[in-house]
N, C-alpha and C. Protein backbone atom coordinates (compact mmCIF):
# COMPACT_ATOMS: atom_id res chain seq x y z
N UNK A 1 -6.51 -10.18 -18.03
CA UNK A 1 -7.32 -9.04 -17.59
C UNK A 1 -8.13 -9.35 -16.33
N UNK A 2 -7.99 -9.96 -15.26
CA UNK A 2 -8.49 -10.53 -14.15
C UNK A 2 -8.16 -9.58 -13.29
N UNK A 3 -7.54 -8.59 -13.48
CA UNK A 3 -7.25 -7.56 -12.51
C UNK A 3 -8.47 -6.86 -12.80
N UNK A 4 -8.87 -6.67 -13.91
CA UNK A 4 -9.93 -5.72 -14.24
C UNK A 4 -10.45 -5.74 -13.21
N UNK A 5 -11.45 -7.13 -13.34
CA UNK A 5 -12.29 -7.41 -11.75
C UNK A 5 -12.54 -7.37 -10.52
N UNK A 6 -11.34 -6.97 -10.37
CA UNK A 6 -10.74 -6.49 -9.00
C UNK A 6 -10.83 -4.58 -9.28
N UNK A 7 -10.36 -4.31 -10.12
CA UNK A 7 -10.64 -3.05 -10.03
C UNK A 7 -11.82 -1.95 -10.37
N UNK A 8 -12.71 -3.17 -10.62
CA UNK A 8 -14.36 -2.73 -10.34
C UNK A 8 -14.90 -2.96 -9.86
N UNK A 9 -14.27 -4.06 -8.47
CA UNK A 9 -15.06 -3.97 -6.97
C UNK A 9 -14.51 -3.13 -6.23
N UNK A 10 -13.09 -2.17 -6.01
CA UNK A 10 -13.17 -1.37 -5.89
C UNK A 10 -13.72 -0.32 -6.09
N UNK A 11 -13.87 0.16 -7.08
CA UNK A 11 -14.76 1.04 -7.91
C UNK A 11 -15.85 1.01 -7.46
N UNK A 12 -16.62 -0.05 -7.18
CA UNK A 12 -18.04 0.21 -6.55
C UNK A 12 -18.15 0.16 -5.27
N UNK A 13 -17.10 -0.35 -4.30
CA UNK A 13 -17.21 0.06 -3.08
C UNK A 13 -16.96 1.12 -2.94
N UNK A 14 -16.26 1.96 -3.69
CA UNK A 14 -16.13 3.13 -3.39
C UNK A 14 -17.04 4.19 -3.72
N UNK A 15 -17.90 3.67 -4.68
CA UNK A 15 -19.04 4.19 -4.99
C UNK A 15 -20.11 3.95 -3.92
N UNK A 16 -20.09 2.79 -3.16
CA UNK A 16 -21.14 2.15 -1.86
C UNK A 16 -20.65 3.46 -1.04
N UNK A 17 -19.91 3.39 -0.41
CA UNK A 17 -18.82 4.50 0.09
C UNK A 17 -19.33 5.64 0.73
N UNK A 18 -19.56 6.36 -0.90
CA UNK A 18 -20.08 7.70 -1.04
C UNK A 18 -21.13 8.23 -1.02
N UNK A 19 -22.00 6.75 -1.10
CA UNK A 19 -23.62 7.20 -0.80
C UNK A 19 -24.09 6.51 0.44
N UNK A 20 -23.35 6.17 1.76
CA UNK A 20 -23.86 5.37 3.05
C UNK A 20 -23.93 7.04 3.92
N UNK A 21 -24.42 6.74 4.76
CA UNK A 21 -24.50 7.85 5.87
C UNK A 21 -22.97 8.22 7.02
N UNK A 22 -22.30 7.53 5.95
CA UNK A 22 -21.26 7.29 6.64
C UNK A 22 -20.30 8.90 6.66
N UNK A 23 -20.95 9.29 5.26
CA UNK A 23 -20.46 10.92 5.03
C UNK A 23 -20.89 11.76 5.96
N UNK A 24 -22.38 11.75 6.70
CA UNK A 24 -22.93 12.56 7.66
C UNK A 24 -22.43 12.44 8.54
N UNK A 25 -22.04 11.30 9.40
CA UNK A 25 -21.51 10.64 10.35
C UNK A 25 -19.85 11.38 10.42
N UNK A 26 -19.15 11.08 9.46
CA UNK A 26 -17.76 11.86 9.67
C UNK A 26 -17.70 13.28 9.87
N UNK A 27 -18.82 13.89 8.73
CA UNK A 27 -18.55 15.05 8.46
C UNK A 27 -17.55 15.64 8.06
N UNK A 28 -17.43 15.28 6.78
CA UNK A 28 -15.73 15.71 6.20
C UNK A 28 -16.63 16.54 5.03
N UNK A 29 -15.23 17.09 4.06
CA UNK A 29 -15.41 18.03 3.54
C UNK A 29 -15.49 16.98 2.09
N UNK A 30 -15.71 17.67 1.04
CA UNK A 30 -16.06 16.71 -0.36
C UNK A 30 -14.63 15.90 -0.87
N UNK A 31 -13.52 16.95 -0.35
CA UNK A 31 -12.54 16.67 -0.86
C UNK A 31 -11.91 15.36 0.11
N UNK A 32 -11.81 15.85 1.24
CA UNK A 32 -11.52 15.16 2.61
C UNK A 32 -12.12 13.35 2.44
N UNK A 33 -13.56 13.17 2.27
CA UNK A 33 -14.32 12.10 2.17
C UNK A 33 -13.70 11.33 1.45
N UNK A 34 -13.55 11.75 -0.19
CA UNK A 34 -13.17 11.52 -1.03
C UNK A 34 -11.84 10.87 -0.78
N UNK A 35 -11.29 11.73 -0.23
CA UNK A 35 -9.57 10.45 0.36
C UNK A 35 -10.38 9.55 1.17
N UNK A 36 -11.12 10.02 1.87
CA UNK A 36 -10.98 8.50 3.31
C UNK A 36 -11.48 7.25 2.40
N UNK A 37 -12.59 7.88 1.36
CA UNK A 37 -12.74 6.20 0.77
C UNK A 37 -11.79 5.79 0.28
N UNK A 38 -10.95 6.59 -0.68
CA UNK A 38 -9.97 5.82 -1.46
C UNK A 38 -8.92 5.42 -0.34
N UNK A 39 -9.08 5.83 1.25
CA UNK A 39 -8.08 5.34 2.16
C UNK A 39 -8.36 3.82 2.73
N UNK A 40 -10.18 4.22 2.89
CA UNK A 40 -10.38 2.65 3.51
C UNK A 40 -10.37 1.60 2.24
N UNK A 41 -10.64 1.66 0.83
CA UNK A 41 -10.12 0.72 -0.43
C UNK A 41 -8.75 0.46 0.39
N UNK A 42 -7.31 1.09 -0.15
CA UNK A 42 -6.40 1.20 0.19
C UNK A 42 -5.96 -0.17 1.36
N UNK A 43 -7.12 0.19 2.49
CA UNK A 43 -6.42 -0.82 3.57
C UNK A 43 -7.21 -2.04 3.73
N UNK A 44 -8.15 -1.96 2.57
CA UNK A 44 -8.76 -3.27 2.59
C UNK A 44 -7.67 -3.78 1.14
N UNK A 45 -7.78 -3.45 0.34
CA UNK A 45 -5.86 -4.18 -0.49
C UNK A 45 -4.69 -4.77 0.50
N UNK A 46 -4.36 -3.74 1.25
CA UNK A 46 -3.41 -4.03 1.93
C UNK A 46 -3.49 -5.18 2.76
N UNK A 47 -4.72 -5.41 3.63
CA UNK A 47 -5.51 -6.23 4.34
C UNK A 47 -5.36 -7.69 4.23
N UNK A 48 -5.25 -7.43 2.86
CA UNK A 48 -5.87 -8.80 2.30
C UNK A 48 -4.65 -9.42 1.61
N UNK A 49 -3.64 -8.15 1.02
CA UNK A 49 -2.32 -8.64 0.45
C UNK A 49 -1.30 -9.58 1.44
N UNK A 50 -1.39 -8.48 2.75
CA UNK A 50 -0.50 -9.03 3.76
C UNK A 50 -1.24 -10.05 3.96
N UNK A 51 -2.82 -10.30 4.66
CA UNK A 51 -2.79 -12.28 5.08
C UNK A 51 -1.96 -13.14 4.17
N UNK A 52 -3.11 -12.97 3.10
CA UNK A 52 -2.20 -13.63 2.30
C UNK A 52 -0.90 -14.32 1.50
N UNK A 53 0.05 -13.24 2.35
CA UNK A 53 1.40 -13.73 2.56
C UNK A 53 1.77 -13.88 3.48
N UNK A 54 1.16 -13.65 4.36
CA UNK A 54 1.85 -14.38 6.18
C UNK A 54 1.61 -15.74 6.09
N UNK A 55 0.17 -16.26 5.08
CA UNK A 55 -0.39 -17.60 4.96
C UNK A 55 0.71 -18.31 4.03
N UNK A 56 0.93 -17.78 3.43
CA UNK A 56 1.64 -18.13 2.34
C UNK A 56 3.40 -18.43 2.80
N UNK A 57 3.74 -17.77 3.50
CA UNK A 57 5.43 -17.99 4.22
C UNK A 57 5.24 -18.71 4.76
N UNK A 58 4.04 -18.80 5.42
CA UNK A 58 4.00 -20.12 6.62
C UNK A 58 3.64 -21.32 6.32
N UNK A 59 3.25 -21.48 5.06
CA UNK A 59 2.81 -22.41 4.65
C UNK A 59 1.45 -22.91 5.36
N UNK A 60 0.76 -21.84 4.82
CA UNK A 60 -1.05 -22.55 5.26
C UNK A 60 -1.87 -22.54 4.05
N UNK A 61 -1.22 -21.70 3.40
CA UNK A 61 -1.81 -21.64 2.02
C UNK A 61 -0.75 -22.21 1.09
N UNK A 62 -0.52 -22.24 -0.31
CA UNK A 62 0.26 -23.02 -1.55
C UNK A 62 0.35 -21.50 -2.35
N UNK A 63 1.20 -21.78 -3.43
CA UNK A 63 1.48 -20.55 -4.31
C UNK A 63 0.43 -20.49 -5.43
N UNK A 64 -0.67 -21.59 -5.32
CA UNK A 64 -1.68 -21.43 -6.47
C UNK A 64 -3.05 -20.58 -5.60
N UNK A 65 -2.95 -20.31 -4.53
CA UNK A 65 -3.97 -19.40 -3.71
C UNK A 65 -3.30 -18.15 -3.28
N UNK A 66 -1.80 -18.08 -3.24
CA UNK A 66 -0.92 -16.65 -3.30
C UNK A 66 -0.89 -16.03 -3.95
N UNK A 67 -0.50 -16.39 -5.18
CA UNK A 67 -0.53 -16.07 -7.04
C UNK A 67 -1.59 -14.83 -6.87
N UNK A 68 -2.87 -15.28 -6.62
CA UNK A 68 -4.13 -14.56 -6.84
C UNK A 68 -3.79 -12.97 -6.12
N UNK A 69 -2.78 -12.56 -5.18
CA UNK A 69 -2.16 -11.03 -4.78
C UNK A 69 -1.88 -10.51 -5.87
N UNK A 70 -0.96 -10.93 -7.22
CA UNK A 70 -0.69 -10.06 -7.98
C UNK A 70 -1.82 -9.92 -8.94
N UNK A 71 -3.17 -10.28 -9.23
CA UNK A 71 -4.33 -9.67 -9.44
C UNK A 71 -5.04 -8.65 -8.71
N UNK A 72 -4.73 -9.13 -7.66
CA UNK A 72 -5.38 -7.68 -6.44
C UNK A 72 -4.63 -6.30 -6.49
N UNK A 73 -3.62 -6.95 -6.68
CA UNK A 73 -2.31 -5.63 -6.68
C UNK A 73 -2.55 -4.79 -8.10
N UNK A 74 -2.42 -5.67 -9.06
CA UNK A 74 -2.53 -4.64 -10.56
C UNK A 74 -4.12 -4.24 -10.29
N UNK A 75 -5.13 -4.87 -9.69
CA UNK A 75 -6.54 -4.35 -10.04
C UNK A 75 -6.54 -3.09 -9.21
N UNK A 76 -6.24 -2.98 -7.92
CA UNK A 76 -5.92 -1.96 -6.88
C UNK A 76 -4.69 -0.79 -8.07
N UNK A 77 -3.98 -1.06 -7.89
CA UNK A 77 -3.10 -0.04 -8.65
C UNK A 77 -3.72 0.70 -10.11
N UNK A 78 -4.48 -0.10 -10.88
CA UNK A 78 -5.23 0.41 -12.11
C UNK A 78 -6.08 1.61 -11.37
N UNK A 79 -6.87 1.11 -10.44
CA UNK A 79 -8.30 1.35 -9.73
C UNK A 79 -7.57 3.04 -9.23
N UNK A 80 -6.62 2.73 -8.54
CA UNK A 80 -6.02 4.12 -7.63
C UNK A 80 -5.26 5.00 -8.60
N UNK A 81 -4.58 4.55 -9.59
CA UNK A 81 -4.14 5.10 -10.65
C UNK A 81 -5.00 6.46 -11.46
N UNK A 82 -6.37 5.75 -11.36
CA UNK A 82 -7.57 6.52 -11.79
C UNK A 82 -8.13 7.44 -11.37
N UNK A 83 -8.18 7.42 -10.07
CA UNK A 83 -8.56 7.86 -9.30
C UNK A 83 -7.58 9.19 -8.75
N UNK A 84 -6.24 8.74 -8.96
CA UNK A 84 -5.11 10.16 -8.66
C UNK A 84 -5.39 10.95 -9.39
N UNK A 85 -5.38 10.42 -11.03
CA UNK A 85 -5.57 11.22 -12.49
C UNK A 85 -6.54 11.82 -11.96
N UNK A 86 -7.72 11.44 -11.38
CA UNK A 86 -9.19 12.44 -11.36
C UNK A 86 -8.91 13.16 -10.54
N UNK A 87 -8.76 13.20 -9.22
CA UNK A 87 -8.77 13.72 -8.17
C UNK A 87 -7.39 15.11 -8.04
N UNK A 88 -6.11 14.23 -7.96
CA UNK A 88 -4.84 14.89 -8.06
C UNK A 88 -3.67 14.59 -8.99
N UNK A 89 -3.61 14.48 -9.73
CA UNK A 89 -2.61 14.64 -11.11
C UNK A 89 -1.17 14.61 -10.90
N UNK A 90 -0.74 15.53 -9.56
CA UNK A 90 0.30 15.80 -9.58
C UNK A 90 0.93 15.04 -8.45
N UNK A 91 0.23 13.54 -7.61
CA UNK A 91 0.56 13.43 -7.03
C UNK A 91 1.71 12.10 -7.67
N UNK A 92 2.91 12.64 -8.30
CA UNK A 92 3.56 11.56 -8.75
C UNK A 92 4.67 10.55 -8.17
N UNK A 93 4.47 10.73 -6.72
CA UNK A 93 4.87 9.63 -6.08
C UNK A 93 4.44 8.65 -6.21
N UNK A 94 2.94 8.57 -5.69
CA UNK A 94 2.00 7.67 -6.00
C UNK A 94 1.94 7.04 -6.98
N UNK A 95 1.78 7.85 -8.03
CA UNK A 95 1.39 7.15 -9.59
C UNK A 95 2.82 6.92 -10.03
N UNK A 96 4.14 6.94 -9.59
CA UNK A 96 5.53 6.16 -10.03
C UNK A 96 5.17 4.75 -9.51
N UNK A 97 5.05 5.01 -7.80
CA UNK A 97 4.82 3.69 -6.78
C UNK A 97 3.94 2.94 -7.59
N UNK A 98 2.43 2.96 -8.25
CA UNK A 98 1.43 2.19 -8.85
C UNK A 98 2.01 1.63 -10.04
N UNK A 99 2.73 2.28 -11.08
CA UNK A 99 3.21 2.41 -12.40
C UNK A 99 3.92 1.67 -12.04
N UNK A 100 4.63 1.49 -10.97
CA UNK A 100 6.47 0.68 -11.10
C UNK A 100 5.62 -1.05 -10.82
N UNK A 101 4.95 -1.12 -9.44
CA UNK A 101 4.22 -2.40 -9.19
C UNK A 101 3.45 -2.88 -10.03
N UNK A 102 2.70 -2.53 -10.93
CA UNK A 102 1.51 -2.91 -11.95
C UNK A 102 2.84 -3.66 -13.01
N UNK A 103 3.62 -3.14 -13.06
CA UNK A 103 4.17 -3.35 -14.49
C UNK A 103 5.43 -4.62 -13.90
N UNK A 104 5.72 -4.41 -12.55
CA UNK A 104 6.34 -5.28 -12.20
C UNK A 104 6.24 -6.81 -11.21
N UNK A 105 4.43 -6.79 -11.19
CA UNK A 105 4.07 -7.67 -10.95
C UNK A 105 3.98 -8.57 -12.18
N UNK A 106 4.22 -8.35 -13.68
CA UNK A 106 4.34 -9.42 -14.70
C UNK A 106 5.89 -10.43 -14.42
N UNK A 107 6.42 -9.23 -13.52
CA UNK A 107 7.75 -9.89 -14.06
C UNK A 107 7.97 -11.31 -14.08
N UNK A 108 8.79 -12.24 -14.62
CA UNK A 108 9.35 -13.72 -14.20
C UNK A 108 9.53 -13.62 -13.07
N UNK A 109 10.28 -12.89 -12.18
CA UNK A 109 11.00 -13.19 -10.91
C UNK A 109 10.21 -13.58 -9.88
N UNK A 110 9.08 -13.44 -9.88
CA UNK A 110 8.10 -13.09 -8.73
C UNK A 110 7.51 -14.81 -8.97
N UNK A 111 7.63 -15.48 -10.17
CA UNK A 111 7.45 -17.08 -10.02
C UNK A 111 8.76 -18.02 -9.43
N UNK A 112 9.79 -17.21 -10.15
CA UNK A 112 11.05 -17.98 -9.27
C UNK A 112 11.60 -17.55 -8.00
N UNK A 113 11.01 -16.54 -6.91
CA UNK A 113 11.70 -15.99 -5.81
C UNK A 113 10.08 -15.52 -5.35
N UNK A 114 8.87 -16.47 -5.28
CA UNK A 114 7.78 -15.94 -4.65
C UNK A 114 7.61 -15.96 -3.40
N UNK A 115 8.59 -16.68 -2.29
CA UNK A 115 8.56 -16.83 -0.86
C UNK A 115 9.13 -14.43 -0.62
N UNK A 116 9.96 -14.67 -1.61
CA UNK A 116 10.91 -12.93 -0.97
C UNK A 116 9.80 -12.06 -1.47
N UNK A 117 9.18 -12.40 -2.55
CA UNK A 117 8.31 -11.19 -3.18
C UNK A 117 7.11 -11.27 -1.98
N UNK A 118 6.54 -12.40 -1.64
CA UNK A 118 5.68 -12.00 -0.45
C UNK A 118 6.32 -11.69 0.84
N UNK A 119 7.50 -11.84 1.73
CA UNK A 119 8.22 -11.19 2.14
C UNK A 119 8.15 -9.81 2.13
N UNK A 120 7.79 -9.33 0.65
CA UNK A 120 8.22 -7.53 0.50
C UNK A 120 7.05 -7.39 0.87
N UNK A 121 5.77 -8.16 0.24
CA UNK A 121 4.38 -7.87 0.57
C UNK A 121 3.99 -7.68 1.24
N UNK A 122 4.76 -8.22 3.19
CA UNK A 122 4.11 -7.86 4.74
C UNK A 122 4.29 -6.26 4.89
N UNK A 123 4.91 -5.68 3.71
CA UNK A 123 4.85 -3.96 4.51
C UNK A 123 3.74 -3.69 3.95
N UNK A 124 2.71 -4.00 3.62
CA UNK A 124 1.34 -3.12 3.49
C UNK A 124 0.72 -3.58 4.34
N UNK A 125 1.14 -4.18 5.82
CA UNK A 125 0.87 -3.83 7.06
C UNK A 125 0.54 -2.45 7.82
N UNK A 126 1.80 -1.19 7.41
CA UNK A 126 1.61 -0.19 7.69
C UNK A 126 0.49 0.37 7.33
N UNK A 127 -0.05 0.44 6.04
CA UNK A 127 -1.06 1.39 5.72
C UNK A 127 -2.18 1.69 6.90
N UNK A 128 -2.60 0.70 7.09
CA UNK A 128 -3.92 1.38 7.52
C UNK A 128 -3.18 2.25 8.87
N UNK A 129 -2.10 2.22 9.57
CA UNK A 129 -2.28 3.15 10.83
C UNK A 129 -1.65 4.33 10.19
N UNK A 130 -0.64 4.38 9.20
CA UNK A 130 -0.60 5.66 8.30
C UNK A 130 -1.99 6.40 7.79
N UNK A 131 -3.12 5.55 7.49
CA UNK A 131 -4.31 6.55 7.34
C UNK A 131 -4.99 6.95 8.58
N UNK A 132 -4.71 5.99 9.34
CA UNK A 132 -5.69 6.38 10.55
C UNK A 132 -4.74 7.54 11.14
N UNK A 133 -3.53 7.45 11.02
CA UNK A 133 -2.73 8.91 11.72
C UNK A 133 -3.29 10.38 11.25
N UNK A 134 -3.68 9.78 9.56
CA UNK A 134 -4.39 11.29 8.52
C UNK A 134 -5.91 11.71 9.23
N UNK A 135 -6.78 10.54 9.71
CA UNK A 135 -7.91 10.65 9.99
C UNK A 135 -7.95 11.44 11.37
N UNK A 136 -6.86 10.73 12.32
CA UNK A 136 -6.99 11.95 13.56
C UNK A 136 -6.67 13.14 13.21
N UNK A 137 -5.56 13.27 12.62
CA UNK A 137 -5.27 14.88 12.01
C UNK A 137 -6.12 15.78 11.96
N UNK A 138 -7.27 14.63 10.98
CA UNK A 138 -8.42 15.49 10.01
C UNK A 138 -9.21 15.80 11.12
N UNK A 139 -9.54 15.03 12.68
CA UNK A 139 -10.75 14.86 13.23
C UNK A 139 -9.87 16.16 14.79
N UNK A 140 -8.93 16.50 14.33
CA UNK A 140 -7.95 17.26 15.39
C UNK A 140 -7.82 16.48 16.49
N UNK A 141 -7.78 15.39 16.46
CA UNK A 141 -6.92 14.54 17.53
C UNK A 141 -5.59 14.14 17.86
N UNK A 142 -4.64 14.90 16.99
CA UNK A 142 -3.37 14.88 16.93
C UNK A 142 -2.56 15.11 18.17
N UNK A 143 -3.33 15.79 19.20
CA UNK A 143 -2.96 15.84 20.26
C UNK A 143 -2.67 14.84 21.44
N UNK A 144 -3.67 13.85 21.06
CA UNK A 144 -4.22 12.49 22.45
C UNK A 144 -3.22 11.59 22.12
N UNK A 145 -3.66 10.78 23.02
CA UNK A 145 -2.62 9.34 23.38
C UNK A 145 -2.58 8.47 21.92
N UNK A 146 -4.16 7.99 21.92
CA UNK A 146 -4.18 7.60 20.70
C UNK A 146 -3.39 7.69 19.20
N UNK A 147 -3.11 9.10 19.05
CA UNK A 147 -2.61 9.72 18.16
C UNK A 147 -0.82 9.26 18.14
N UNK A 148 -0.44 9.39 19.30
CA UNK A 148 1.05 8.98 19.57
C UNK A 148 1.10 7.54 19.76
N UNK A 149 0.18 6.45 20.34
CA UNK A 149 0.71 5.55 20.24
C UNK A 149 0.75 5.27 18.52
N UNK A 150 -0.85 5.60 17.74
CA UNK A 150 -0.50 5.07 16.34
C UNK A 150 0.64 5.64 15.61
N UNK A 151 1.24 6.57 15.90
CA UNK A 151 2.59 6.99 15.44
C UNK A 151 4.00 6.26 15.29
N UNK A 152 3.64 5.68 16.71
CA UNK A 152 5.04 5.19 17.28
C UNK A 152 4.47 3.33 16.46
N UNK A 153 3.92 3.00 16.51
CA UNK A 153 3.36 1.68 15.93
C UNK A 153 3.74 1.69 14.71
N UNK A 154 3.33 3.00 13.83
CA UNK A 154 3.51 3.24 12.19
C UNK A 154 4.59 3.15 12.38
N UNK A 155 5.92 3.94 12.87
CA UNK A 155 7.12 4.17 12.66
C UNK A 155 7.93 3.09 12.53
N UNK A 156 7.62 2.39 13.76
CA UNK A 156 8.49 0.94 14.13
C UNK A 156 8.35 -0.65 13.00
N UNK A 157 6.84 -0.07 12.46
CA UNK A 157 6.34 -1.23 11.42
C UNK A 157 7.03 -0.71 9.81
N UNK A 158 7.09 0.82 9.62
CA UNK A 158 7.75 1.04 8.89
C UNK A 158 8.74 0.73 8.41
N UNK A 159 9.57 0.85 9.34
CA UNK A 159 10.80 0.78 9.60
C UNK A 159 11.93 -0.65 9.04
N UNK A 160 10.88 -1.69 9.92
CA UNK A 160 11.13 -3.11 10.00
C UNK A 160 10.49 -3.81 8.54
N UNK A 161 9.41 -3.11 7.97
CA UNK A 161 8.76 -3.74 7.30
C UNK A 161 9.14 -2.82 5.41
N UNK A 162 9.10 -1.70 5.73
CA UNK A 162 9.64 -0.88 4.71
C UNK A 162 10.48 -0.30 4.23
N UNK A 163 12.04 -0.36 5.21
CA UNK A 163 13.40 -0.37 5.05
C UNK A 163 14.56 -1.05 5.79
N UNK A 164 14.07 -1.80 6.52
CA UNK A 164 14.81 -3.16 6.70
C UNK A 164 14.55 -3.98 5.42
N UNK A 165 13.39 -4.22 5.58
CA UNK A 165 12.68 -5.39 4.65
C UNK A 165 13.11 -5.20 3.27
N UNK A 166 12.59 -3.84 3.34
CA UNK A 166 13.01 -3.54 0.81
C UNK A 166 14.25 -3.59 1.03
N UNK A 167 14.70 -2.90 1.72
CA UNK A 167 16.76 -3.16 2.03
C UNK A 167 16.97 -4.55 1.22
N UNK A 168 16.99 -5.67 2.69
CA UNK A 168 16.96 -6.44 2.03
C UNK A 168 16.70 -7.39 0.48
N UNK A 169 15.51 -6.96 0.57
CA UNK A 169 14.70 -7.31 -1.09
C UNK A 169 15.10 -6.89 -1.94
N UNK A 170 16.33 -5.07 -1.72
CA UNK A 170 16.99 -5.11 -3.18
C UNK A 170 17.64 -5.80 -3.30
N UNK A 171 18.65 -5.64 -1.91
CA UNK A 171 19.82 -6.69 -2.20
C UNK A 171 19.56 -7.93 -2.54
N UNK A 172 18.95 -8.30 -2.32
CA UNK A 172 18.41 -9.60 -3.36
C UNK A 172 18.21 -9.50 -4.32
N UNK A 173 17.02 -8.74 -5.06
CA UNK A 173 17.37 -8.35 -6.42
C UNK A 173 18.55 -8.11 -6.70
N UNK A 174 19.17 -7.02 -6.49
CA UNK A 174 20.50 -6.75 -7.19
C UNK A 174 21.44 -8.19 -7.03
N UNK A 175 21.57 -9.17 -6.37
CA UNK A 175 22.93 -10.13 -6.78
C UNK A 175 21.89 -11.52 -7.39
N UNK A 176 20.29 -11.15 -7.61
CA UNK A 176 19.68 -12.31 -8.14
C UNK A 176 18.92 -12.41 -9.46
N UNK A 177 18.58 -11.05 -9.97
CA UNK A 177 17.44 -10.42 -11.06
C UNK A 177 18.72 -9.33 -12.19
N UNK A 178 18.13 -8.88 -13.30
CA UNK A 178 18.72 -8.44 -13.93
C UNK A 178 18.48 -6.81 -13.82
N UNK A 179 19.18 -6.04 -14.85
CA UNK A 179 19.03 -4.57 -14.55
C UNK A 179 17.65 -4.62 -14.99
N UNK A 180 16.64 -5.00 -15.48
CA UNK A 180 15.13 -4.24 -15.60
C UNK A 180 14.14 -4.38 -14.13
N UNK A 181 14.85 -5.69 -13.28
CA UNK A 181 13.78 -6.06 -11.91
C UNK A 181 14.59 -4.67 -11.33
N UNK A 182 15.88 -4.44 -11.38
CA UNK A 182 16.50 -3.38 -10.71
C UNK A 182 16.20 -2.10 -10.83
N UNK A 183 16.06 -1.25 -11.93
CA UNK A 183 15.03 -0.53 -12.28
C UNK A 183 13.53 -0.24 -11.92
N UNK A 184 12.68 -1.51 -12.15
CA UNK A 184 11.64 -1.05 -10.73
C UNK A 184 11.70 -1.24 -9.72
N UNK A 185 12.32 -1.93 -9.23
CA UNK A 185 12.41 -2.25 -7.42
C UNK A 185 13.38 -0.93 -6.67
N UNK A 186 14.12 -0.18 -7.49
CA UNK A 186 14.75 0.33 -6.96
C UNK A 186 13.78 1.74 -6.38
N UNK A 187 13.22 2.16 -7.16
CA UNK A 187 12.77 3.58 -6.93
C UNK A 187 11.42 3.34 -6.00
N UNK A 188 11.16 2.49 -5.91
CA UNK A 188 9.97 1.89 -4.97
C UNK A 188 10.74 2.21 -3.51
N UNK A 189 12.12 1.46 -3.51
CA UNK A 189 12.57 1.56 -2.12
C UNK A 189 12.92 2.80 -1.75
N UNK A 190 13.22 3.99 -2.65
CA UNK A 190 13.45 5.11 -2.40
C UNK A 190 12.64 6.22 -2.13
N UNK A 191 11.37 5.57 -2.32
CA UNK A 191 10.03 6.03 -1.90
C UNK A 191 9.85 5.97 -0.44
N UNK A 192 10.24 4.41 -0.27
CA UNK A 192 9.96 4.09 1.22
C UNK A 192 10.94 5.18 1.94
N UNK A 193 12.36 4.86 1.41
CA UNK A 193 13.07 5.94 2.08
C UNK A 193 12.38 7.28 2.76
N UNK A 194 12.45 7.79 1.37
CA UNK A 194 11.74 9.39 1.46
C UNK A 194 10.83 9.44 2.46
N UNK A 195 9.76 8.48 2.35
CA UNK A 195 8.71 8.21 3.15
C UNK A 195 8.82 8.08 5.01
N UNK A 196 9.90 7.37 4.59
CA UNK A 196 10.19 7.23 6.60
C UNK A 196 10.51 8.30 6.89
N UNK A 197 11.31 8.93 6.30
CA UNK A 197 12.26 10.86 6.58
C UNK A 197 10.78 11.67 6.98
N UNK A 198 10.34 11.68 6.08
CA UNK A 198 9.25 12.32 6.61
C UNK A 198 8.45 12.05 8.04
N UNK A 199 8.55 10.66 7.71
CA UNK A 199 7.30 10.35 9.17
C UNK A 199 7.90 10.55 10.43
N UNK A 200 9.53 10.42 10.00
CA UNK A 200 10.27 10.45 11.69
C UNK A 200 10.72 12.02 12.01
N UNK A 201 10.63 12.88 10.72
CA UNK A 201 11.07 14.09 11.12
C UNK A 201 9.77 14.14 12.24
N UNK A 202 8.13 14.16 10.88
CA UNK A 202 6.77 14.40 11.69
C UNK A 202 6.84 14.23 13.29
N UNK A 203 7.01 12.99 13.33
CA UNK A 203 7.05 12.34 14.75
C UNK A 203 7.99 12.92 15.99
N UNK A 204 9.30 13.33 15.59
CA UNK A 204 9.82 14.12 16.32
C UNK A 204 9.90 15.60 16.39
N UNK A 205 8.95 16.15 15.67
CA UNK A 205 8.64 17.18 16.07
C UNK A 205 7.64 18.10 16.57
């Protein structure tokens, strides 16, 4: 239960969050706010998942200071899990994506193939310029430079990092893990799929 812990420092940053002046300062709407915290949580997970495995491939860190991601990951996924249920219910992409990782960070495989599983881990690189693309939206900056370069940045990191990369990582699963790693890993990547379709229709149009 060490994830717990993790998912009640989320919980209270996000509670820090909601009472800084940081709400006056944006000026968003109750609903609006309400995502950006659970956006900036989000890319402080991500943040911290990816060092941690760039350290970790490269060998600057060991797998007994790596290990400690799949606590961050189930505490983050519990934490956001909760937070969909409260907020939006129906957003069941999300809560498949959380549901499939929480349950498949127990797996065995991830002790015998932990160099590929952090491998998969550098695509939560993308997040934060995927929120910051939502935040210009929100702030009507969709128009400026800014707005298009973080587009073209998201797309290309996507791309390389979220269907090159899971590509790969099934196919690894599939000729290395059995049908249950195949089962969750699969619909994760079909997320990413879905996910790029969207961003490149967005982007080109």
């Amino acid at each position: 239960m060490n994830f717990f812990y993790y998912s009640l420092g989320f919980y209270f940053f996000n509670i820090f969050l909601k009472n800084t002046s940081l709400r006056k300062i944006i000026n968003f709407s109750d609903k609006d706010y309400t995502k950006l915290t659970g956006y900036i949580n989000s890319c402080i997970h991500a943040n911290i998942i990816f060092i941690l495995s760039f350290l970790f491939l490269f060998n600057f860190i060991d797998f007994s200071i790596w290990v400690h991601c799949l606590d961050i990951i189930r505490g983050y996924c519990f934490y956001d899990t909760l937070l969909i249920l409260y907020n939006n219910p129906y957003n069941y992409q999300m809560l498949i994506h959380h549901l499939l990782f929480f349950i498949g960070s127990y797996n065995n495989y991830i002790f015998k193939y932990p160099l590929n599983m952090a491998l998969g881990l550098l695509s939560e690189i993308s997040n934060q310029f995927l929120y910051l693309g939502w935040f210009l939206i929100k702030k009507k900056l969709d128009n400026t430079l800014l707005f298009q370069i973080n587009a073209l940045i998201l797309l290309i990191l996507f791309f390389i990092f979220r269907i090159l990369n899971f590509s790969y990582f099934s196919f690894f699963i599939f000729q290395h893990c059995g049908l249950f790693e195949n089962l969750m890993f699969l619909p994760i990547t079909l997320l990413n799929y879905h996910w790029f379709y969207l961003l490149f229709k967005k982007f080109f149009n």
